[in-house]
PDB file of N, CA and C in Angstrom:
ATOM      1  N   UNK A   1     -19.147  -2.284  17.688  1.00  0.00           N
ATOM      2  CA  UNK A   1     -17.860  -2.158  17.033  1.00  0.00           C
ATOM      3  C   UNK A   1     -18.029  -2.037  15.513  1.00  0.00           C
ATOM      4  N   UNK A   2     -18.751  -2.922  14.839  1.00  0.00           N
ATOM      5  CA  UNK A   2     -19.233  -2.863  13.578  1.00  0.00           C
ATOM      6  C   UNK A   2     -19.972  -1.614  13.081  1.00  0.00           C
ATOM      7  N   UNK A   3     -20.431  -0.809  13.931  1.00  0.00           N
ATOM      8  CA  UNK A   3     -20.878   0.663  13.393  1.00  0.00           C
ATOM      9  C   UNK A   3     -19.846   1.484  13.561  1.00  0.00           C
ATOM     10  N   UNK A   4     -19.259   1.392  14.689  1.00  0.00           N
ATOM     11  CA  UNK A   4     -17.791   2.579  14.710  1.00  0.00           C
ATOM     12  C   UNK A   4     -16.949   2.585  13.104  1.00  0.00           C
ATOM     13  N   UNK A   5     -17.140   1.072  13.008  1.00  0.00           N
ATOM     14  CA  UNK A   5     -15.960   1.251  11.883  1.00  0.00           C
ATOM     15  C   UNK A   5     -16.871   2.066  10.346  1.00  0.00           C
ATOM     16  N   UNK A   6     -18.219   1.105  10.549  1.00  0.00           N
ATOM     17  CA  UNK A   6     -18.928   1.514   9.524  1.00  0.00           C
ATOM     18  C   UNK A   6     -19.046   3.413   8.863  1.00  0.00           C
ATOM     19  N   UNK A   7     -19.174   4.137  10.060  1.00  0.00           N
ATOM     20  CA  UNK A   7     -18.875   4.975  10.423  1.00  0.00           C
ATOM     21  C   UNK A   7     -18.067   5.886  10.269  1.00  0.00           C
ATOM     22  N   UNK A   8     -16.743   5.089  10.430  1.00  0.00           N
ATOM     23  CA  UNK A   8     -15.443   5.839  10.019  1.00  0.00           C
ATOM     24  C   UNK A   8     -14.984   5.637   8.535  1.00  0.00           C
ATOM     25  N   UNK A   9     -15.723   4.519   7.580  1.00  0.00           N
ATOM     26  CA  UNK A   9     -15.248   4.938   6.303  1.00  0.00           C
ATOM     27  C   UNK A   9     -16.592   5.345   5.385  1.00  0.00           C
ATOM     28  N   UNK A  10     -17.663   6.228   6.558  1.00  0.00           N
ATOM     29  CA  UNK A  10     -18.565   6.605   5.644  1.00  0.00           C
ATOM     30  C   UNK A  10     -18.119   8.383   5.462  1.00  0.00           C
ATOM     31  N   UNK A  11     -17.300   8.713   6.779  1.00  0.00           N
ATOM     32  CA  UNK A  11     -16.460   9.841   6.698  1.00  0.00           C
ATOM     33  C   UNK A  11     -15.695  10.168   5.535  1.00  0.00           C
ATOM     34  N   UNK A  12     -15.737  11.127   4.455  1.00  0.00           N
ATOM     35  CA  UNK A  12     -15.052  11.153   3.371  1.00  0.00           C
ATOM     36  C   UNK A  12     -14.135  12.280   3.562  1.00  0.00           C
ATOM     37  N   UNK A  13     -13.349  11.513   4.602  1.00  0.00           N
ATOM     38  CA  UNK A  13     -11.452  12.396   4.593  1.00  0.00           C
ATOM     39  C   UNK A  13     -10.958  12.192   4.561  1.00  0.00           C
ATOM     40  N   UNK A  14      -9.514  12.625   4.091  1.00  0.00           N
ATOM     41  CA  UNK A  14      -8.147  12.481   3.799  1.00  0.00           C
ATOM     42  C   UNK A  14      -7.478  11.749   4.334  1.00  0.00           C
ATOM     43  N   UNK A  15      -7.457  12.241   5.236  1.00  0.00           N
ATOM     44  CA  UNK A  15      -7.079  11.271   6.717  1.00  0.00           C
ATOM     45  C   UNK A  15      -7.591   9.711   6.912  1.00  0.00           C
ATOM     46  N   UNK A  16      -8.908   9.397   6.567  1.00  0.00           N
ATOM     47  CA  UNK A  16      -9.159   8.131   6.219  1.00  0.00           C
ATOM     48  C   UNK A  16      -8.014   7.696   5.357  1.00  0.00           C
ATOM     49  N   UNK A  17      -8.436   8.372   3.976  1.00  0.00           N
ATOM     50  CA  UNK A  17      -7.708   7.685   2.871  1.00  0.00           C
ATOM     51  C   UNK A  17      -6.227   7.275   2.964  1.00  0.00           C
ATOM     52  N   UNK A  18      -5.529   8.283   3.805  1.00  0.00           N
ATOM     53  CA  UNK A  18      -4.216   8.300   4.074  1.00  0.00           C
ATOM     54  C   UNK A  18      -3.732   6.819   4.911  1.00  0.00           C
ATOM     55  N   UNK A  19      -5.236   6.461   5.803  1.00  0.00           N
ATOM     56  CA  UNK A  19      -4.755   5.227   6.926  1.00  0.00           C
ATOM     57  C   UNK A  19      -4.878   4.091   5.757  1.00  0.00           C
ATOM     58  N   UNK A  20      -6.315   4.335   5.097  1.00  0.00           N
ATOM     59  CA  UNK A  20      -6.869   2.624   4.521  1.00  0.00           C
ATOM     60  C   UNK A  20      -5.387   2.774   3.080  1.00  0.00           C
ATOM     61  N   UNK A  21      -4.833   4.146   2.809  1.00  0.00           N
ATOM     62  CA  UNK A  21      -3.276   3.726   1.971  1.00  0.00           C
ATOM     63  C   UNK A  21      -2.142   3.128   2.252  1.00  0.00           C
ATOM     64  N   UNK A  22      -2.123   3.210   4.129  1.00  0.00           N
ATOM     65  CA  UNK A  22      -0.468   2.955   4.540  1.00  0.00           C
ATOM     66  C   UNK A  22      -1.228   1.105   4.580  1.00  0.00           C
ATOM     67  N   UNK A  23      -2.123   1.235   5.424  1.00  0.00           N
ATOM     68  CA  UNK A  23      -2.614  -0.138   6.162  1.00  0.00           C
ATOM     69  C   UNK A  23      -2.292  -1.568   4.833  1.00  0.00           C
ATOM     70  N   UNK A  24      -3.028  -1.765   3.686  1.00  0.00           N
ATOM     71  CA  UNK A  24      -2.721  -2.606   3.135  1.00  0.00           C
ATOM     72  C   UNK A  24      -1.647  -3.409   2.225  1.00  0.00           C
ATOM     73  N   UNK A  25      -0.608  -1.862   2.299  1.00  0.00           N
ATOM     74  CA  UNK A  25       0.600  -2.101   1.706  1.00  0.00           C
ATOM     75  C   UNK A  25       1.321  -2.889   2.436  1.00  0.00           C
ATOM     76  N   UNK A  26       1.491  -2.422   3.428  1.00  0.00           N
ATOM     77  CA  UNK A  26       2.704  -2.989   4.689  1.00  0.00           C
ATOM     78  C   UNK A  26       1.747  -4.193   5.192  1.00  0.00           C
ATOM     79  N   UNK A  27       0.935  -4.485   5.363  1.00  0.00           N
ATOM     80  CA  UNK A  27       0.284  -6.142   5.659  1.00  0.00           C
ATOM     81  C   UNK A  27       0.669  -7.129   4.654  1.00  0.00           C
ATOM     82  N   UNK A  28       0.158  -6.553   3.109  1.00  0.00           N
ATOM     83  CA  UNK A  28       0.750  -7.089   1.899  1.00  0.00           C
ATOM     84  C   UNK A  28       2.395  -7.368   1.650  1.00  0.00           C
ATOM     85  N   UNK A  29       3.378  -6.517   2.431  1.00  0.00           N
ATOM     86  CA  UNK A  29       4.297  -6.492   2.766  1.00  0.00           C
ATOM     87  C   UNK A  29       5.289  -7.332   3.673  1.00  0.00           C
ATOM     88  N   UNK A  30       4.375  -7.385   4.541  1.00  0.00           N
ATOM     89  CA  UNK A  30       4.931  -8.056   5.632  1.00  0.00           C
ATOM     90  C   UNK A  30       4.674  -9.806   5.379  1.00  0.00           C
ATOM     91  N   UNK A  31       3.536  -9.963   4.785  1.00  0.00           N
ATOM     92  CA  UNK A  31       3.124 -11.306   4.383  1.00  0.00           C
ATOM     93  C   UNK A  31       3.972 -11.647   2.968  1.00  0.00           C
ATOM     94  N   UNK A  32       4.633 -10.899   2.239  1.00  0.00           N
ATOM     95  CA  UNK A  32       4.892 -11.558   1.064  1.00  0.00           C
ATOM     96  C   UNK A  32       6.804 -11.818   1.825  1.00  0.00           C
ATOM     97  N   UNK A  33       7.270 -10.561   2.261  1.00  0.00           N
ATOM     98  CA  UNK A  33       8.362 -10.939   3.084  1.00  0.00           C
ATOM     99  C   UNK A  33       8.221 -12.358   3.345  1.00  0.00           C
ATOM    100  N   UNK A  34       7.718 -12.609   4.390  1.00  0.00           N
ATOM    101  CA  UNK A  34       7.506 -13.814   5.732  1.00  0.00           C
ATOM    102  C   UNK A  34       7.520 -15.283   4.587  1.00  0.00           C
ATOM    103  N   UNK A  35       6.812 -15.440   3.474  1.00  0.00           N
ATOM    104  CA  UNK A  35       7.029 -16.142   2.330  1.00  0.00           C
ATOM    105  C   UNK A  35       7.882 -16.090   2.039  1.00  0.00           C
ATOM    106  N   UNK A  36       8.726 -14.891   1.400  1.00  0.00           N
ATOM    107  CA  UNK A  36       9.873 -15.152   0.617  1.00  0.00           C
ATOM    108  C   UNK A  36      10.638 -15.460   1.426  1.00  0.00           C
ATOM    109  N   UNK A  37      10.870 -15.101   2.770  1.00  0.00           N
ATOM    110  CA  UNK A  37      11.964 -16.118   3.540  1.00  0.00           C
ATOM    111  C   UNK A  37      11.907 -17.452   4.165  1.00  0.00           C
ATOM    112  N   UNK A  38      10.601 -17.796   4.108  1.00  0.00           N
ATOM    113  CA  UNK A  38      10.712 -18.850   4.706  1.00  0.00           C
ATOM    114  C   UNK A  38      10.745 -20.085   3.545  1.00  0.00           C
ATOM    115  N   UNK A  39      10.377 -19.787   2.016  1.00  0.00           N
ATOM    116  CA  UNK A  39      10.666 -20.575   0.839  1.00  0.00           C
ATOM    117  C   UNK A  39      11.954 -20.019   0.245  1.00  0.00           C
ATOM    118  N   UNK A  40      13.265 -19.305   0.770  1.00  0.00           N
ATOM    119  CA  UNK A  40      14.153 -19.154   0.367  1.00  0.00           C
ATOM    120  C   UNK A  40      15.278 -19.964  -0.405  1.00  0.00           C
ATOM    121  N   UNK A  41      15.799 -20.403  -1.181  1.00  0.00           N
ATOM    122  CA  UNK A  41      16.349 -21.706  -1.842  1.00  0.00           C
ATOM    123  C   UNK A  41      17.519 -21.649  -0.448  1.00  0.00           C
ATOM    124  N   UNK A  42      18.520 -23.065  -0.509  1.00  0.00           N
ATOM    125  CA  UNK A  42      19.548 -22.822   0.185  1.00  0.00           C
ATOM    126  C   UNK A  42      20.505 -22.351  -0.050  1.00  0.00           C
ATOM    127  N   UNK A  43      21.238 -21.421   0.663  1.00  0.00           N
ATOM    128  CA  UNK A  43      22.428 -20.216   0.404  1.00  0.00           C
ATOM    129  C   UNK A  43      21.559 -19.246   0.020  1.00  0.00           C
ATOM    130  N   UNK A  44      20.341 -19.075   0.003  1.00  0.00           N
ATOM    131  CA  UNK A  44      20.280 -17.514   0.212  1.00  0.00           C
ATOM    132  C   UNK A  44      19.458 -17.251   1.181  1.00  0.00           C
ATOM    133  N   UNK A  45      19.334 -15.643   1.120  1.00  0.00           N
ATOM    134  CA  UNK A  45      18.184 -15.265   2.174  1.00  0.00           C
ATOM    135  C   UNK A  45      16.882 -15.305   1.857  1.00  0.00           C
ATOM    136  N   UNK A  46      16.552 -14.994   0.844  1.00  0.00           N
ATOM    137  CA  UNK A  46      15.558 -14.361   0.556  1.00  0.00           C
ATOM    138  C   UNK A  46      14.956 -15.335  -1.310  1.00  0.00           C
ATOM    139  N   UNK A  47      13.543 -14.634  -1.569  1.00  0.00           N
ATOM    140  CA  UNK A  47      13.609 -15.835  -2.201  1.00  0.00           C
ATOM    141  C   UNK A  47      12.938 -14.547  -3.648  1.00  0.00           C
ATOM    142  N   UNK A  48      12.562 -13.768  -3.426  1.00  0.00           N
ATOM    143  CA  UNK A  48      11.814 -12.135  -3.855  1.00  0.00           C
ATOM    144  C   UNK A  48      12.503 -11.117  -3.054  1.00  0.00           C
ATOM    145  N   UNK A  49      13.309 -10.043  -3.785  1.00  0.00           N
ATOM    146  CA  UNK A  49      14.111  -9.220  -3.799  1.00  0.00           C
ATOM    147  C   UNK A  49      13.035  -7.735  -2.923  1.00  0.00           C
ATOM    148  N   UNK A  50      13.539  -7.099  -1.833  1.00  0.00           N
ATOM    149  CA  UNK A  50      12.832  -5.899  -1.394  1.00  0.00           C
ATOM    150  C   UNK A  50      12.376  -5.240  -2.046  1.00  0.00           C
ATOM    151  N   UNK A  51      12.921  -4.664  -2.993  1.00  0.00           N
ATOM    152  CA  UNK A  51      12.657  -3.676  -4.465  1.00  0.00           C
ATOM    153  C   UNK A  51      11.487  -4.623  -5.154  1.00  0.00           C
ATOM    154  N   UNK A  52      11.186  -5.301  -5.303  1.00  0.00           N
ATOM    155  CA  UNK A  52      10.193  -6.424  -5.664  1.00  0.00           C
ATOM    156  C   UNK A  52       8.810  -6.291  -4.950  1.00  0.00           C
ATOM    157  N   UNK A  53       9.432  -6.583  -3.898  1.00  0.00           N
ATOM    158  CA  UNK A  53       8.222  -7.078  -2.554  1.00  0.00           C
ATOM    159  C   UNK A  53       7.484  -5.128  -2.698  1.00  0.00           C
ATOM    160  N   UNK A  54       8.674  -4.665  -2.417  1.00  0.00           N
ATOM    161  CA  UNK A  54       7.673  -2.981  -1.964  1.00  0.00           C
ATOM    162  C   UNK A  54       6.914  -2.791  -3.051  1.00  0.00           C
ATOM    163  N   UNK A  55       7.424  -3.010  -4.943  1.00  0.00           N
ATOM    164  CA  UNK A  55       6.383  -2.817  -6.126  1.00  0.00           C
ATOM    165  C   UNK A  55       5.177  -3.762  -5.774  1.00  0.00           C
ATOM    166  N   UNK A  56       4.802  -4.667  -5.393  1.00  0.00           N
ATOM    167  CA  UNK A  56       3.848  -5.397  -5.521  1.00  0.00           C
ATOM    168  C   UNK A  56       2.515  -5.311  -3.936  1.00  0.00           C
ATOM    169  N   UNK A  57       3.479  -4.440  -3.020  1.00  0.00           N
ATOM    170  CA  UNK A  57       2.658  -4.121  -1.730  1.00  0.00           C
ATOM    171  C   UNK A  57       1.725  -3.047  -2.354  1.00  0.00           C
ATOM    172  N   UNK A  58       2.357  -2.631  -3.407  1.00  0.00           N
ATOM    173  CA  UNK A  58       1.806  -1.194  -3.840  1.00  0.00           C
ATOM    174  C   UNK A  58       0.383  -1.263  -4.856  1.00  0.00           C
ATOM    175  N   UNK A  59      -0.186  -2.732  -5.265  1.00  0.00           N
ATOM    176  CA  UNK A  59      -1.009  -3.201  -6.300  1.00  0.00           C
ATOM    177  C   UNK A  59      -2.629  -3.178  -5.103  1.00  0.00           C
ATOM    178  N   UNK A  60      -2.947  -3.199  -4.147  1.00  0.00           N
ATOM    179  CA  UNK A  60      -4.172  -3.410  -3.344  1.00  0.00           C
ATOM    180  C   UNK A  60      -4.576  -1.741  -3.099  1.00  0.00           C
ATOM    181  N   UNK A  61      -3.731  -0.823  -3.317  1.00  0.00           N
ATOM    182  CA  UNK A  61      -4.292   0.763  -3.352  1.00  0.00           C
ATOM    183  C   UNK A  61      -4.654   0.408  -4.589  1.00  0.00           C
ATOM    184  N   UNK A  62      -4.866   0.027  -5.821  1.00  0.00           N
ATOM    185  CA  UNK A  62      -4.941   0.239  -7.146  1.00  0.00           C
ATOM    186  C   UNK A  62      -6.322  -0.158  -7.010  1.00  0.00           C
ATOM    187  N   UNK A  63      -6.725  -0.975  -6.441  1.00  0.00           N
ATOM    188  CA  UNK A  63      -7.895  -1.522  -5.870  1.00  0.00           C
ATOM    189  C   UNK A  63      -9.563  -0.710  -5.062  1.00  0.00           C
ATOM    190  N   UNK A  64      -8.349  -0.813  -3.793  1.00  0.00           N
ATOM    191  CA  UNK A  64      -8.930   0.136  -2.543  1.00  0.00           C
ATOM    192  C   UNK A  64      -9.649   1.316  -3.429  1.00  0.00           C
ATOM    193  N   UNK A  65      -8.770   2.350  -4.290  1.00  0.00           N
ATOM    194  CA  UNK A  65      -8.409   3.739  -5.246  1.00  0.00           C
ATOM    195  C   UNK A  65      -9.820   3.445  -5.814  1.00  0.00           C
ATOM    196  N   UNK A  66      -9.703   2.395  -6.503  1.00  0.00           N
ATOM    197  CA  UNK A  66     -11.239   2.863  -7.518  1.00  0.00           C
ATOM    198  C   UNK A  66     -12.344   1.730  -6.556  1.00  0.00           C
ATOM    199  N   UNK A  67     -12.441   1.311  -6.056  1.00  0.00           N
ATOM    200  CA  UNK A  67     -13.617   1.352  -4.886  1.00  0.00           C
ATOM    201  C   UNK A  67     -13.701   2.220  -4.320  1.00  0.00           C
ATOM    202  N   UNK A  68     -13.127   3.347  -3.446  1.00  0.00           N
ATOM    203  CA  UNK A  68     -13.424   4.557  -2.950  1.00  0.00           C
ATOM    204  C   UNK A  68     -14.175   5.511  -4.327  1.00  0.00           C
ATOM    205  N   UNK A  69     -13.468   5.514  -4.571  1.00  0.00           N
ATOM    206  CA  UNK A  69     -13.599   6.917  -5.912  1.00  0.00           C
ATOM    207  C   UNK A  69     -14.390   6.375  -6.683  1.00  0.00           C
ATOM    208  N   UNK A  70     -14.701   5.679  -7.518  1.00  0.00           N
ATOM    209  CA  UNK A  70     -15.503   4.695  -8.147  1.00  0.00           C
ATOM    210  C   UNK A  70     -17.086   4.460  -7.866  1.00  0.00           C
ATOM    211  N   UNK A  71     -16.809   3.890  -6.889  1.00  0.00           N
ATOM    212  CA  UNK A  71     -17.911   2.552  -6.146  1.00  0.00           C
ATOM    213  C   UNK A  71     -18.672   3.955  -5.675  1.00  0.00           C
ATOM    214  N   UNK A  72     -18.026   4.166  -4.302  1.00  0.00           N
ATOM    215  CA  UNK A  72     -18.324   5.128  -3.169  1.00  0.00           C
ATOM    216  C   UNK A  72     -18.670   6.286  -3.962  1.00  0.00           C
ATOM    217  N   UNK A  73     -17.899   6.804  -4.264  1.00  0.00           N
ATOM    218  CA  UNK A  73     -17.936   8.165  -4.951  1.00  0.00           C
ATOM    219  C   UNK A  73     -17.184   9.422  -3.079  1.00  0.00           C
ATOM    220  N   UNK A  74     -16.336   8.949  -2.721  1.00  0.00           N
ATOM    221  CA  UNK A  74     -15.505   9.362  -1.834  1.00  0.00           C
ATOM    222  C   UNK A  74     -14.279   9.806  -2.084  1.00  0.00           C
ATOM    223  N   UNK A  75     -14.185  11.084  -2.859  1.00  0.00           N
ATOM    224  CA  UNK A  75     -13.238  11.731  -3.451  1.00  0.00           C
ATOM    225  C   UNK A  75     -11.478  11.721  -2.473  1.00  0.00           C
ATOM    226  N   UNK A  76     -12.322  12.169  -1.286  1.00  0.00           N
ATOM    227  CA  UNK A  76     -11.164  12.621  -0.174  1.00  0.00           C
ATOM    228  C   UNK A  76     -10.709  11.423  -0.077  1.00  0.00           C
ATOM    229  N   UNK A  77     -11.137  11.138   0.010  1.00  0.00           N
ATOM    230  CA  UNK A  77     -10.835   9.144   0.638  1.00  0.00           C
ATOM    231  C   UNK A  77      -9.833   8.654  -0.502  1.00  0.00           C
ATOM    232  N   UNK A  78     -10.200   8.780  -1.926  1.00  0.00           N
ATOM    233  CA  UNK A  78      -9.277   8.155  -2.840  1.00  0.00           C
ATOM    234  C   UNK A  78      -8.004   9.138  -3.044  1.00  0.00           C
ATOM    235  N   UNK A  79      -8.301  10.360  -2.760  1.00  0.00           N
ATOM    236  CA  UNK A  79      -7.122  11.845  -3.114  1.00  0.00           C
ATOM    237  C   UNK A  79      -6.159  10.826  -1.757  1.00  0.00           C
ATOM    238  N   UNK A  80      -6.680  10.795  -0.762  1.00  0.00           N
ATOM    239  CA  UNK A  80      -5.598  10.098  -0.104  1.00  0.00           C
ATOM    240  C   UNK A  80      -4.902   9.087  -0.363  1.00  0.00           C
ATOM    241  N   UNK A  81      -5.605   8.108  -0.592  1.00  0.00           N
ATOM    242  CA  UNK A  81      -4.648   6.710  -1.265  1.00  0.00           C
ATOM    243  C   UNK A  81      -4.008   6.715  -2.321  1.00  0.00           C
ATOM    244  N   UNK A  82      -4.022   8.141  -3.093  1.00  0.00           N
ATOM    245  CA  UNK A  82      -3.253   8.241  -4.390  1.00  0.00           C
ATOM    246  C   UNK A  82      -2.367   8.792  -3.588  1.00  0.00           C
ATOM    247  N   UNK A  83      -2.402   9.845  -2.378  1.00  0.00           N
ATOM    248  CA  UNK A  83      -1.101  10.633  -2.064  1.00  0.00           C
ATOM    249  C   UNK A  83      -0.401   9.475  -1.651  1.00  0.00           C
ATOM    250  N   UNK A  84      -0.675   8.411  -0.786  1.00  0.00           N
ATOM    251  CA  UNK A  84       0.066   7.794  -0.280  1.00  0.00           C
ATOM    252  C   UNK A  84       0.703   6.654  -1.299  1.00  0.00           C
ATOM    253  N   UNK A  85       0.128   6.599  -2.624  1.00  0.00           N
ATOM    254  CA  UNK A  85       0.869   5.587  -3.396  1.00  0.00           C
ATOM    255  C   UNK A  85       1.851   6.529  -4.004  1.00  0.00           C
ATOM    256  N   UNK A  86       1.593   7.449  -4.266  1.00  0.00           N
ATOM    257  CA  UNK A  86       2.780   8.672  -4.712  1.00  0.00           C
ATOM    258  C   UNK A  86       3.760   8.302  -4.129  1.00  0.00           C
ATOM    259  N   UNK A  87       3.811   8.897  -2.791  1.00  0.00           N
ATOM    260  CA  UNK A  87       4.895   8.879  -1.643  1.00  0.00           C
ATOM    261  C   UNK A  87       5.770   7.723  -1.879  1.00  0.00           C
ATOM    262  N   UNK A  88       4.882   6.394  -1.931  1.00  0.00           N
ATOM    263  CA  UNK A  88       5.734   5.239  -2.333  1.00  0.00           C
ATOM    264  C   UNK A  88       6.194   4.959  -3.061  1.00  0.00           C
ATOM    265  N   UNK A  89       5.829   5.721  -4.518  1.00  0.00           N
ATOM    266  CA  UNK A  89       6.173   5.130  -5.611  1.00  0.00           C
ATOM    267  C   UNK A  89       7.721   6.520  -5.909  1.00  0.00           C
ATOM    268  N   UNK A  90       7.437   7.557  -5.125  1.00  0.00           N
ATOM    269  CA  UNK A  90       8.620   8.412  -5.206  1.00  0.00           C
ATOM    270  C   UNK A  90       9.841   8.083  -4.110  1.00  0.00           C
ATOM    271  N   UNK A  91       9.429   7.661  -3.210  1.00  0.00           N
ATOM    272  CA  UNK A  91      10.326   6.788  -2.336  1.00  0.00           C
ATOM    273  C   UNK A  91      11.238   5.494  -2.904  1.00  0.00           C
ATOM    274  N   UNK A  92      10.653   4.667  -3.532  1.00  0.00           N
ATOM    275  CA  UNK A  92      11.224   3.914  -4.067  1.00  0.00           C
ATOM    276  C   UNK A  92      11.838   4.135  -5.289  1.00  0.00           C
ATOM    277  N   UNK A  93      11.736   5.321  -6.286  1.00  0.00           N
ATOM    278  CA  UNK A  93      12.522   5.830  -6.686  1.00  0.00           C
ATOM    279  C   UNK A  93      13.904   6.613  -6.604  1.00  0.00           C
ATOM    280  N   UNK A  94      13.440   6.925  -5.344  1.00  0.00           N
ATOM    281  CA  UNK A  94      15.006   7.854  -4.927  1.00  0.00           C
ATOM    282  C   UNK A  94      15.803   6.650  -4.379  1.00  0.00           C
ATOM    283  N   UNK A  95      15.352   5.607  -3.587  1.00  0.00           N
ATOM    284  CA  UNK A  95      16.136   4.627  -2.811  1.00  0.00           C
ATOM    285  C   UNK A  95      16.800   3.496  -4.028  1.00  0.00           C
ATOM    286  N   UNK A  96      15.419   3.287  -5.207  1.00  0.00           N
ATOM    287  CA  UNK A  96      16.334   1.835  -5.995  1.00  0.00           C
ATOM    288  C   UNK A  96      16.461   2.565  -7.059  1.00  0.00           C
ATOM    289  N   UNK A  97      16.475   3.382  -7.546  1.00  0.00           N
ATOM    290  CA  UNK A  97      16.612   3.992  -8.892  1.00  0.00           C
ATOM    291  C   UNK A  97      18.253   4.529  -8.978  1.00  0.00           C
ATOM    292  N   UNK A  98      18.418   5.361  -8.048  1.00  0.00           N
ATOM    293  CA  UNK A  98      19.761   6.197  -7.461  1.00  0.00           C
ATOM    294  C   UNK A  98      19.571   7.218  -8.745  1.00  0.00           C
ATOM    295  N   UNK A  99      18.003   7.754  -8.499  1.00  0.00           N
ATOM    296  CA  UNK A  99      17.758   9.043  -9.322  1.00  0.00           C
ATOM    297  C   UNK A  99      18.649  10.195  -8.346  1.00  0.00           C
ATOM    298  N   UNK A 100      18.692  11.231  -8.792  1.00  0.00           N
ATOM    299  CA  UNK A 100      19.461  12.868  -8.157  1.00  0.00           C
ATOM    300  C   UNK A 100      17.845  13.261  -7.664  1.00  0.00           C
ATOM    301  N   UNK A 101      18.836  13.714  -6.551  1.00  0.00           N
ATOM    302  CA  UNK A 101      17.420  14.572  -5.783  1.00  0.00           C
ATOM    303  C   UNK A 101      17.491  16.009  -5.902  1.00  0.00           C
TER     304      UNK A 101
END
């Protein structure tokens, strides 16, 4: 099992980069959620605002980005995790900004 994976991020494609971009946001995501509600003060829901939580899921590609590209020297691999922080960071612009599309 430990070589399959080894394996799959010695592959320098897009398609990697695109998975190891979605994968640590939304874990980072889902864990800072699950905190902010369960330390919520009383009368509210939440304790860190969505618009919050999604900017800060978005800080472990910043990471991942220059260990691929950097470290590795795995171009495809980092071109992906930048597309996919794009996506997010233009997503969350059109949704909390209420920029014109």
């Amino acid at each position: 099992m430990k070589r399959i994976i080894s394996q799959f991020f010695q592959k320098d494609s897009m398609w990697v980069g695109i998975l190891i971009g979605i994968v640590p946001p939304i874990v980072l995501f889902a864990l800072l959620w699950l905190i902010s509600m369960s330390f919520a003060p009383e009368g509210k829901d939440y304790l860190i605002k969505i618009p919050t939580l999604i900017l800060l899921s978005v800080f472990p590609n910043l990471f991942t980005f220059r260990y691929f590209l950097v470290k590795r020297k795995l171009e495809r691999i980092g071109r992906g995790i930048l597309l996919v922080t794009f996506v997010i960071a233009i997503c969350y612009l059109i949704a909390y900004l209420k920029l014109p599309v």
